[in-house]
Protein backbone atom coordinates (compact mmCIF):
# COMPACT_ATOMS: atom_id res chain seq x y z
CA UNK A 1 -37.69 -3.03 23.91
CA UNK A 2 -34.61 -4.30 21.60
CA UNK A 3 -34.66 -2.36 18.49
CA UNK A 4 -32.19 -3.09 15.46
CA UNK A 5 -31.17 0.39 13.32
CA UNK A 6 -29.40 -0.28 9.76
CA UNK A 7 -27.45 2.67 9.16
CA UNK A 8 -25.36 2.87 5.25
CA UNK A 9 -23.89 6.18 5.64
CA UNK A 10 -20.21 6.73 4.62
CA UNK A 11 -19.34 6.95 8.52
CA UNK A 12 -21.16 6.56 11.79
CA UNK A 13 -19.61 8.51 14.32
CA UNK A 14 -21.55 7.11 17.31
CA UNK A 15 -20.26 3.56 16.38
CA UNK A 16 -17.08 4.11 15.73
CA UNK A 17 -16.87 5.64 18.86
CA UNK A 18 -18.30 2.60 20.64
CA UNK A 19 -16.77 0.39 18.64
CA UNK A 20 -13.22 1.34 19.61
CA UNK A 21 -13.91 1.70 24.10
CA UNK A 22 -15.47 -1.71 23.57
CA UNK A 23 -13.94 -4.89 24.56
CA UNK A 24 -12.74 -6.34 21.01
CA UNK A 25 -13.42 -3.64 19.21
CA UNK A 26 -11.32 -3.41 16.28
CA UNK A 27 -10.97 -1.20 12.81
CA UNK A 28 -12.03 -3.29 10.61
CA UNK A 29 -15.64 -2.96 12.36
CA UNK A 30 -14.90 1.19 12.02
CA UNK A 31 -16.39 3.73 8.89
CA UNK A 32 -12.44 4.12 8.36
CA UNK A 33 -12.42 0.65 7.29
CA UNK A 34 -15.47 1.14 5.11
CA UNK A 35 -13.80 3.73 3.52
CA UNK A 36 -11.17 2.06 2.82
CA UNK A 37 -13.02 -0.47 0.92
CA UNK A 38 -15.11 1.69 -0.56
CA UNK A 39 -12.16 2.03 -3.10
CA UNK A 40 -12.45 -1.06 -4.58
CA UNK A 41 -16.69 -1.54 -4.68
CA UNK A 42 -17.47 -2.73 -0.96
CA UNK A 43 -20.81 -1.70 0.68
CA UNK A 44 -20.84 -1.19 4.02
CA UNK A 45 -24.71 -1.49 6.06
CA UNK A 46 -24.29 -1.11 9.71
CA UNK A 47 -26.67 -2.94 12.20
CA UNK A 48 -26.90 -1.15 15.77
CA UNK A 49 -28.63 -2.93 18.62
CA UNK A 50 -30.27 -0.79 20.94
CA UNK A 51 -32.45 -0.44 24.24
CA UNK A 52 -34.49 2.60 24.95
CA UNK A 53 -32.19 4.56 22.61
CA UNK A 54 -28.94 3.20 24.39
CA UNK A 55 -26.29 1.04 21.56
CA UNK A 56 -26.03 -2.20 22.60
CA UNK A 57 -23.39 -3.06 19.90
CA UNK A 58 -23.89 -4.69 16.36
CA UNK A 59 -21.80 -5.12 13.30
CA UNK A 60 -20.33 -3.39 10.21
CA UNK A 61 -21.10 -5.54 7.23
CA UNK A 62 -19.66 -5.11 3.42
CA UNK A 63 -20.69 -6.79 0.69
CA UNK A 64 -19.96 -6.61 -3.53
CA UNK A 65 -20.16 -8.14 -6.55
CA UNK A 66 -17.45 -10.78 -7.39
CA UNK A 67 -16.86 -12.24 -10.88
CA UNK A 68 -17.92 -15.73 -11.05
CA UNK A 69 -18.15 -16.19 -7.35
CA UNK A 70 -21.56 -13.64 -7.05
CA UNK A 71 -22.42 -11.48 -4.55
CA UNK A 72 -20.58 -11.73 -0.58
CA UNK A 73 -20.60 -10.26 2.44
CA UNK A 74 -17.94 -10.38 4.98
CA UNK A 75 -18.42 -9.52 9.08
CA UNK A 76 -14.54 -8.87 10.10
CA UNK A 77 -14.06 -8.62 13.80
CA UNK A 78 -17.64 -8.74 14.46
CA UNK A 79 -20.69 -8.81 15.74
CA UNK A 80 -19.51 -6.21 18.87
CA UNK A 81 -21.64 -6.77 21.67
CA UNK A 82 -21.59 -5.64 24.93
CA UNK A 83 -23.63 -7.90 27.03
CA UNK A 84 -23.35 -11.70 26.71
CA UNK A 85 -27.16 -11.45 25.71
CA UNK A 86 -27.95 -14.45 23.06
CA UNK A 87 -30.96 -12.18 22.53
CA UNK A 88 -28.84 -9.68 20.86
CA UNK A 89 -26.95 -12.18 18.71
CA UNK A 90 -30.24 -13.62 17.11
CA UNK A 91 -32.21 -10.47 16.66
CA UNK A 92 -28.55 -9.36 14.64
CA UNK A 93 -28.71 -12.85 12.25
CA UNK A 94 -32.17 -12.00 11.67
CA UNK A 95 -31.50 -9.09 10.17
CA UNK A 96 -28.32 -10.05 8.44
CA UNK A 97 -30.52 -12.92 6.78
CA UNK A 98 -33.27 -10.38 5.63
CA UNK A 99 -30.28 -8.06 4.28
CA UNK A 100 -28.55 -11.03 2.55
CA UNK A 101 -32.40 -12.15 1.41
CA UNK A 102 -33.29 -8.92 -0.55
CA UNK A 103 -29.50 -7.71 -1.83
CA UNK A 104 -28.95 -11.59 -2.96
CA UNK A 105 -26.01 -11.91 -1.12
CA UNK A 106 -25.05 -15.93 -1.37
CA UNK A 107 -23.04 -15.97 1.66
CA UNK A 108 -21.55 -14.22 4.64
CA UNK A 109 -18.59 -14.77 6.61
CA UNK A 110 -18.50 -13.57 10.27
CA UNK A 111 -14.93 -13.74 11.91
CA UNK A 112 -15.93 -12.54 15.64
CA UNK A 113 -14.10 -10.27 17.70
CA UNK A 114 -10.51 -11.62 19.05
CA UNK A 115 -12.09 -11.93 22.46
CA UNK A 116 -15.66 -13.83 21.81
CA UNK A 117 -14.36 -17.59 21.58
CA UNK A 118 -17.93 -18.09 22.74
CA UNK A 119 -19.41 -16.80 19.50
CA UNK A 120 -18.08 -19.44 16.55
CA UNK A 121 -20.32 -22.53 18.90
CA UNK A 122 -23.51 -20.29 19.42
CA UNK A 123 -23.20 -18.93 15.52
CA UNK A 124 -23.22 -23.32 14.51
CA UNK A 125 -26.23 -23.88 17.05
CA UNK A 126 -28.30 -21.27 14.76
CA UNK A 127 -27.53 -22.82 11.50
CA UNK A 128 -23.86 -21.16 10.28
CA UNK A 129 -21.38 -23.10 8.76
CA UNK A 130 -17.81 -23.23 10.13
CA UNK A 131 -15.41 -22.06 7.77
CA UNK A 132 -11.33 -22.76 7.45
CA UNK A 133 -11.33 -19.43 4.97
CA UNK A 134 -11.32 -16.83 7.36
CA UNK A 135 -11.45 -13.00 6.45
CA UNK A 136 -9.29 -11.50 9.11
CA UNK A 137 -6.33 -13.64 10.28
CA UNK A 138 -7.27 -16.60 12.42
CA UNK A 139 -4.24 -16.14 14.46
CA UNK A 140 -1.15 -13.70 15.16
CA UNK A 141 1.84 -12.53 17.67
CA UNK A 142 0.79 -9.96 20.30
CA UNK A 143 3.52 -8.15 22.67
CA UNK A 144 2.31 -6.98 25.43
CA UNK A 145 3.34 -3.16 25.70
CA UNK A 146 1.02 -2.26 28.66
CA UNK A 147 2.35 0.61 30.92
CA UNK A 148 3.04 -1.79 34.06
CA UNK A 149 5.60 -3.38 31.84
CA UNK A 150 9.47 -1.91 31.94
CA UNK A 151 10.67 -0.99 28.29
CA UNK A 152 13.69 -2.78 28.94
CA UNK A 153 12.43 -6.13 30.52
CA UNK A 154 10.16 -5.74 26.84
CA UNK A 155 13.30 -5.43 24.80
CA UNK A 156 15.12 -8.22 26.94
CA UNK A 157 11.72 -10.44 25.80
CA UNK A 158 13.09 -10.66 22.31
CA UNK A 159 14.84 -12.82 20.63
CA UNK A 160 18.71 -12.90 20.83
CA UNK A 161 19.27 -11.73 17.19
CA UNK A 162 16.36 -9.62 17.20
CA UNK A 163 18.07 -7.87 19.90
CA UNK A 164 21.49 -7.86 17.96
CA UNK A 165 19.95 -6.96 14.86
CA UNK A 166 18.57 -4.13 16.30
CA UNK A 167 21.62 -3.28 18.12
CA UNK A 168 23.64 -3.36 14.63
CA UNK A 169 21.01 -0.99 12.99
CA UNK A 170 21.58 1.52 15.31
CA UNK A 171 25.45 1.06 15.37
CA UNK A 172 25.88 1.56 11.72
CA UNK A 173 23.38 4.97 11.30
CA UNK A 174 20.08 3.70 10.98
CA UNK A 175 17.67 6.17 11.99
CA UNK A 176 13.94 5.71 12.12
CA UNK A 177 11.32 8.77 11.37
CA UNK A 178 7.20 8.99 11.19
CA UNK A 179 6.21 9.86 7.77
CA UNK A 180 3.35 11.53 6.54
CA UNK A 181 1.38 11.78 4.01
CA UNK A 182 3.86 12.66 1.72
CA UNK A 183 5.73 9.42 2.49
CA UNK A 184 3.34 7.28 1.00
CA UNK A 185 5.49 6.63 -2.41
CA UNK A 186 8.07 5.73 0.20
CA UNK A 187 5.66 2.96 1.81
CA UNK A 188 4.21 1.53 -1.63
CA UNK A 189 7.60 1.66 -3.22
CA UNK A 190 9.22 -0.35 -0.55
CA UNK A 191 5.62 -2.75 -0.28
CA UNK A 192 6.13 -3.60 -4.41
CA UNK A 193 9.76 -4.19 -3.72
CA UNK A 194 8.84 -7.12 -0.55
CA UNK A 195 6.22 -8.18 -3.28
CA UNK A 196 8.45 -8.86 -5.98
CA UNK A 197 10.61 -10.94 -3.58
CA UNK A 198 7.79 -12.53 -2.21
CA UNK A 199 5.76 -13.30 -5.28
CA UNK A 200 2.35 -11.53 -4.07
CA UNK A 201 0.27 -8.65 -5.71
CA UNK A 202 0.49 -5.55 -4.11
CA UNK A 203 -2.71 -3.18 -3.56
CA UNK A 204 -2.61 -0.25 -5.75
CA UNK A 205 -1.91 3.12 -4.35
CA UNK A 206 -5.46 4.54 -3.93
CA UNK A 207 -5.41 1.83 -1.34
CA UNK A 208 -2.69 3.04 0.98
CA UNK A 209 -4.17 7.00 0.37
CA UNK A 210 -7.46 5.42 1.74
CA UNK A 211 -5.83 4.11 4.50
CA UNK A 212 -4.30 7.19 5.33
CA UNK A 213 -6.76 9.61 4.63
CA UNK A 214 -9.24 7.10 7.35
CA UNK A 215 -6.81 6.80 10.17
CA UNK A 216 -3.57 9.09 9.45
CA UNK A 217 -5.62 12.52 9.49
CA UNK A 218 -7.42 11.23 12.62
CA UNK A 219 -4.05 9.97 14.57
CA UNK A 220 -5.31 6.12 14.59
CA UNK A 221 -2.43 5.68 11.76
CA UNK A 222 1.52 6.09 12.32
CA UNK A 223 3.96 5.73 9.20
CA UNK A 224 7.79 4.22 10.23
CA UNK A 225 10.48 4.44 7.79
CA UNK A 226 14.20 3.32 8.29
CA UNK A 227 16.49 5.11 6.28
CA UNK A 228 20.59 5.10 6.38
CA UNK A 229 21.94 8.23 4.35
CA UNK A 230 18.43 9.56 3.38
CA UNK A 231 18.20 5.93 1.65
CA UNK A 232 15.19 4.47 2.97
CA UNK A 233 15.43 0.95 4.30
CA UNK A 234 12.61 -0.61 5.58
CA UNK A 235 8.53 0.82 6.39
CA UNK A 236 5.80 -0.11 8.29
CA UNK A 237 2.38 1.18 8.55
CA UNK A 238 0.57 0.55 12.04
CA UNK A 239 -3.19 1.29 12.67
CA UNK A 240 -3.75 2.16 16.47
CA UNK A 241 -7.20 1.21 17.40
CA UNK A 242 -8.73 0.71 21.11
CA UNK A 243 -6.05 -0.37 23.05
CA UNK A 244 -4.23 -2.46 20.46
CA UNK A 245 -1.53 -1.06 17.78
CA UNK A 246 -1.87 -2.97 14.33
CA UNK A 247 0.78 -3.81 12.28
CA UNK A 248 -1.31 -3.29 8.83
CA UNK A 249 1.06 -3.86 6.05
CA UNK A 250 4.91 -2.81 5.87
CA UNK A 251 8.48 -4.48 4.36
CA UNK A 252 11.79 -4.09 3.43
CA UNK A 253 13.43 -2.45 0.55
CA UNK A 254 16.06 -4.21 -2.04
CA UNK A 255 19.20 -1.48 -1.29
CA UNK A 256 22.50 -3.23 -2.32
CA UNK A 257 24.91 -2.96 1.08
CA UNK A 258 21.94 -2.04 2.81
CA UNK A 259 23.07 -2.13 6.93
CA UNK A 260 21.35 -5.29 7.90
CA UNK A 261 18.32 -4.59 10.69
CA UNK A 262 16.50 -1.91 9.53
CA UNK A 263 12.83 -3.97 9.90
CA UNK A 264 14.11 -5.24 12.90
CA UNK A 265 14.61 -1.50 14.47
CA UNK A 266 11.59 -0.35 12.59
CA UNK A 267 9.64 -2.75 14.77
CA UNK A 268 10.86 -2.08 17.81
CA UNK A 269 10.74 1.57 17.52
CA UNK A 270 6.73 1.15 17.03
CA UNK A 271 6.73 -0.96 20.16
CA UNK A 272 7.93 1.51 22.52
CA UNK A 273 5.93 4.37 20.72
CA UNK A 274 2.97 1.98 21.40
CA UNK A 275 3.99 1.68 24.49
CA UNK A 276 4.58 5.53 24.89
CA UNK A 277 1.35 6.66 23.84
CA UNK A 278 -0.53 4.09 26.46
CA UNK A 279 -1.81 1.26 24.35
CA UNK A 280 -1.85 -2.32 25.49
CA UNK A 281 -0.46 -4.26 23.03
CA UNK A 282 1.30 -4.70 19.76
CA UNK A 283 -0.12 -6.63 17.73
CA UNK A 284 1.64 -8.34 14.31
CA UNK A 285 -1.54 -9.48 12.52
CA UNK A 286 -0.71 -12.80 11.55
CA UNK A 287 1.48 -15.92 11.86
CA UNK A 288 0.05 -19.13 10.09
CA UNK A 289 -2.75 -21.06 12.18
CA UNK A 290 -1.28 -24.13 12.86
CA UNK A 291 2.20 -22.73 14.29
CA UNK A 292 0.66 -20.60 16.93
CA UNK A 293 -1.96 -23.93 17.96
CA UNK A 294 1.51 -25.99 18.03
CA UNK A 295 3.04 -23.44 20.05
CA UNK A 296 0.13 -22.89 22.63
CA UNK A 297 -0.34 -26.25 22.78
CA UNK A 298 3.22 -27.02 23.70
CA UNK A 299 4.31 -29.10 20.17
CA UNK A 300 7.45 -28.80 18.50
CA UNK A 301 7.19 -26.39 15.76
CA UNK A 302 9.93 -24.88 13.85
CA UNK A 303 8.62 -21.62 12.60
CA UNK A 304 10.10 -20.03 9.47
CA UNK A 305 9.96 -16.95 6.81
CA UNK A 306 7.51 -14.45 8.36
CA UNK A 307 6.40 -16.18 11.14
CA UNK A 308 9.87 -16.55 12.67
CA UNK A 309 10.38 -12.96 12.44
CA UNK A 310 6.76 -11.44 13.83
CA UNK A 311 8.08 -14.41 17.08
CA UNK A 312 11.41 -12.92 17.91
CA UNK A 313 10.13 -10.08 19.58
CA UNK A 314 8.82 -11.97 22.40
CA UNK A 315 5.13 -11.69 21.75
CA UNK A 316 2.58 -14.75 22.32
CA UNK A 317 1.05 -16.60 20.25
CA UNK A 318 -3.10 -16.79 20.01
CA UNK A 319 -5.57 -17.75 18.20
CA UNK A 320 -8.35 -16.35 17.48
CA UNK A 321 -12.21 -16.92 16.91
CA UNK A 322 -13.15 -18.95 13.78
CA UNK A 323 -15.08 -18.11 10.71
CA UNK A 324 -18.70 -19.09 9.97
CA UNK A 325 -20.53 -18.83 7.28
CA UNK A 326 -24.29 -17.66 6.77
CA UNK A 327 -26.01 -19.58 4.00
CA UNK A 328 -29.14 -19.08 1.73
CA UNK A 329 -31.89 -21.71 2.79
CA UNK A 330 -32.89 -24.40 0.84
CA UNK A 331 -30.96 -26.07 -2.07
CA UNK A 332 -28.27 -23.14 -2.72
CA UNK A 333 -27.35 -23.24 0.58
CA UNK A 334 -26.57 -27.17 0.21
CA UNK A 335 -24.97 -26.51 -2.82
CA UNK A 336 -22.07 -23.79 -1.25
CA UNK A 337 -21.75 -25.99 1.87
CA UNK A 338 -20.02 -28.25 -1.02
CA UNK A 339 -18.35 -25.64 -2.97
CA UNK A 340 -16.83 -23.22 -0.75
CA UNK A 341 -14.12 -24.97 0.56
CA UNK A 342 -12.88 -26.75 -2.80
CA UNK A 343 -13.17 -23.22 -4.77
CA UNK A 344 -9.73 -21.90 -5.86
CA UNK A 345 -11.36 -18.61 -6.96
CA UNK A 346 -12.90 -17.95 -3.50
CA UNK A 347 -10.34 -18.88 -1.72
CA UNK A 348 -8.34 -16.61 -3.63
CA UNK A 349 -11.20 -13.53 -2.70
CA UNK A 350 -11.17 -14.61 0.82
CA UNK A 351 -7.22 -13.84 1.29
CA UNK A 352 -8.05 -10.60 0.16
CA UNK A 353 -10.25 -9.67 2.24
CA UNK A 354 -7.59 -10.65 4.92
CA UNK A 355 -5.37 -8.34 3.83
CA UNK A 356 -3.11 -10.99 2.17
CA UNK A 357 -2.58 -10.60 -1.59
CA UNK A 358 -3.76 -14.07 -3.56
């Protein structure tokens, strides 16, 4: 007999655990990544499928207050379910619509896993709403780093410059270390500089100590920092999860006469630690939508800013599962098919939840 468990404790062992051998598993379904957003007022309610005790999969849910907007829930990466069993999937919106029913939660956006293309058409069928505001992003660069894949036909992959930038990095003394910790100044000092360049808002530093303190203690986290004379250059942060290594959030320093390739070498050294420590791929988290469609699709595109970058070393572009949207029956319902996609201020909640700063 199918029975559905909702769990709200700060962390779920079990799950996590399940989540991350799964196929598409992925962090933001984890209790890291609820306590990560714990810092800033998300919920997190976990529903578990199971059979005769045994987890069938389910999905991490948060939800909070916004000004204005009211009260949202967001299912990144998710539902995880084992078997293609449609069974699963409607006992799962059942319960998400008695959870959004009795904590008045207007709407929810599900972004599934990067594998379930099959989900976004079955989610329409009963009753979502497909979304172009997506909570994780809707499509990236991924480099395959798998084992049965020489480091140097991987580094021969990249683009010309990215290989010559890297090249010139190394020639003139940059050196790239892990950081711990301690380095995390380093990282949100070198993130505010990128944003001021950039024009973005940068998360506060609770959030990158959150980060830290849910994957760094555990090993799921690994801090790179370039630095030429002690001066540090350039930092990523990458979240290893399953067989995929993240690239969460990272950036470049503004260091007058600065050698140039220090993200460039930053990159590549995560690559071939990713590659090292037996994960599959590397994964950039994000390009824009509609270059990595032109690109798969065979279109002329000419990609530029951060896009061009995350492409010169060598990965492919996907795309990944769309967003729907679970709506209150009824008249409110009809009401936020209309005013979702023409709301500035949501729109401007929804990047955040990405991970992009709005």
């Amino acid at each position: 007999m199918l029975e559905i468990e909702v769990d709200d404790r700060p962390s779920h062992p079990e799950w996590d655990e399940w989540v991350a051998a799964a196929p598409g598993g992925h962090h933001l379904q984890s209790s890291g990544w609820a306590h990560v957003k714990a810092g800033t007022g998300w919920r997190a309610t976990r529903f578990l499928l199971r059979r005769s005790g045994e987890l069938l999969g389910g999905c991490q849910l948060l939800d909070r207050d916004i000004p204005v907007v009211g009260r949202i829930g967001y299912v990144p990466r998710g539902p995880v379910i084992a078997p293609r069993d449609v069974d699963l999937v409607d006992t799962l919106l059942d319960a998400l619509r008695e959870h959004a029913r009795r904590r008045r939660v207007a709407v929810v956006k599900i972004q599934p896993p990067v594998d379930r293309a099959d989900l976004p058409p079955l989610l329409e069928s009963r009753g979502l709403v497909a979304s172009e505001l997506h909570t994780a992003p809707a499509a990236s660069v991924v480099v395959d780093v798998g084992a049965d894949r020489d480091e140097e036909a991987i580094f021969r992959g990249l683009r010309a410059t990215t290989r010559r930038r890297v090249r010139q990095a190394r020639k003139h003394g940059v050196t790239v270390r892990t950081g711990e910790a301690d380095d995390l100044p380093v990282l949100q000092a070198i993130i505010e500089a990128t944003a001021r360049r950039q024009g973005f808002a940068p998360y506060p530093a609770d959030y990158y100590r959150r980060l830290w303190a849910a994957f760094g203690t555990s090993g799921h986290a690994r801090l790179l920092i370039a630095e030429h004379e002690g001066v540090a250059l350039a930092a990523v942060l990458l979240v290893a999860f399953g067989d995929t290594v993240i690239y969460k959030i990272g950036g470049l320093a503004d260091v007058e006469g600065a050698p140039k390739g220090a993200s460039e070498l930053t990159h590549w050294t995560g690559i071939t630690w990713a590659r090292e420590a037996g994960y599959r791929y590397y994964d950039f988290e994000g390009i824009p939508l509609e270059i990595a469609q032109a690109m798969r699709e065979g279109r002329p595109v000419e990609p530029t800013g951060v896009a061009f970058f995350k492409l010169g070393f060598g990965g492919e572009p996907v795309v990944y599962p769309g967003t729907s949207d679970l709506l209150p029956d009824g008249l409110p319902g009809r009401a936020l098919r209309y005013i979702l996609p023409r709301a500035e201020r949501w729109r401007g909640v929804v990047h955040r939840l990405a991970g992009r700063s709005a």
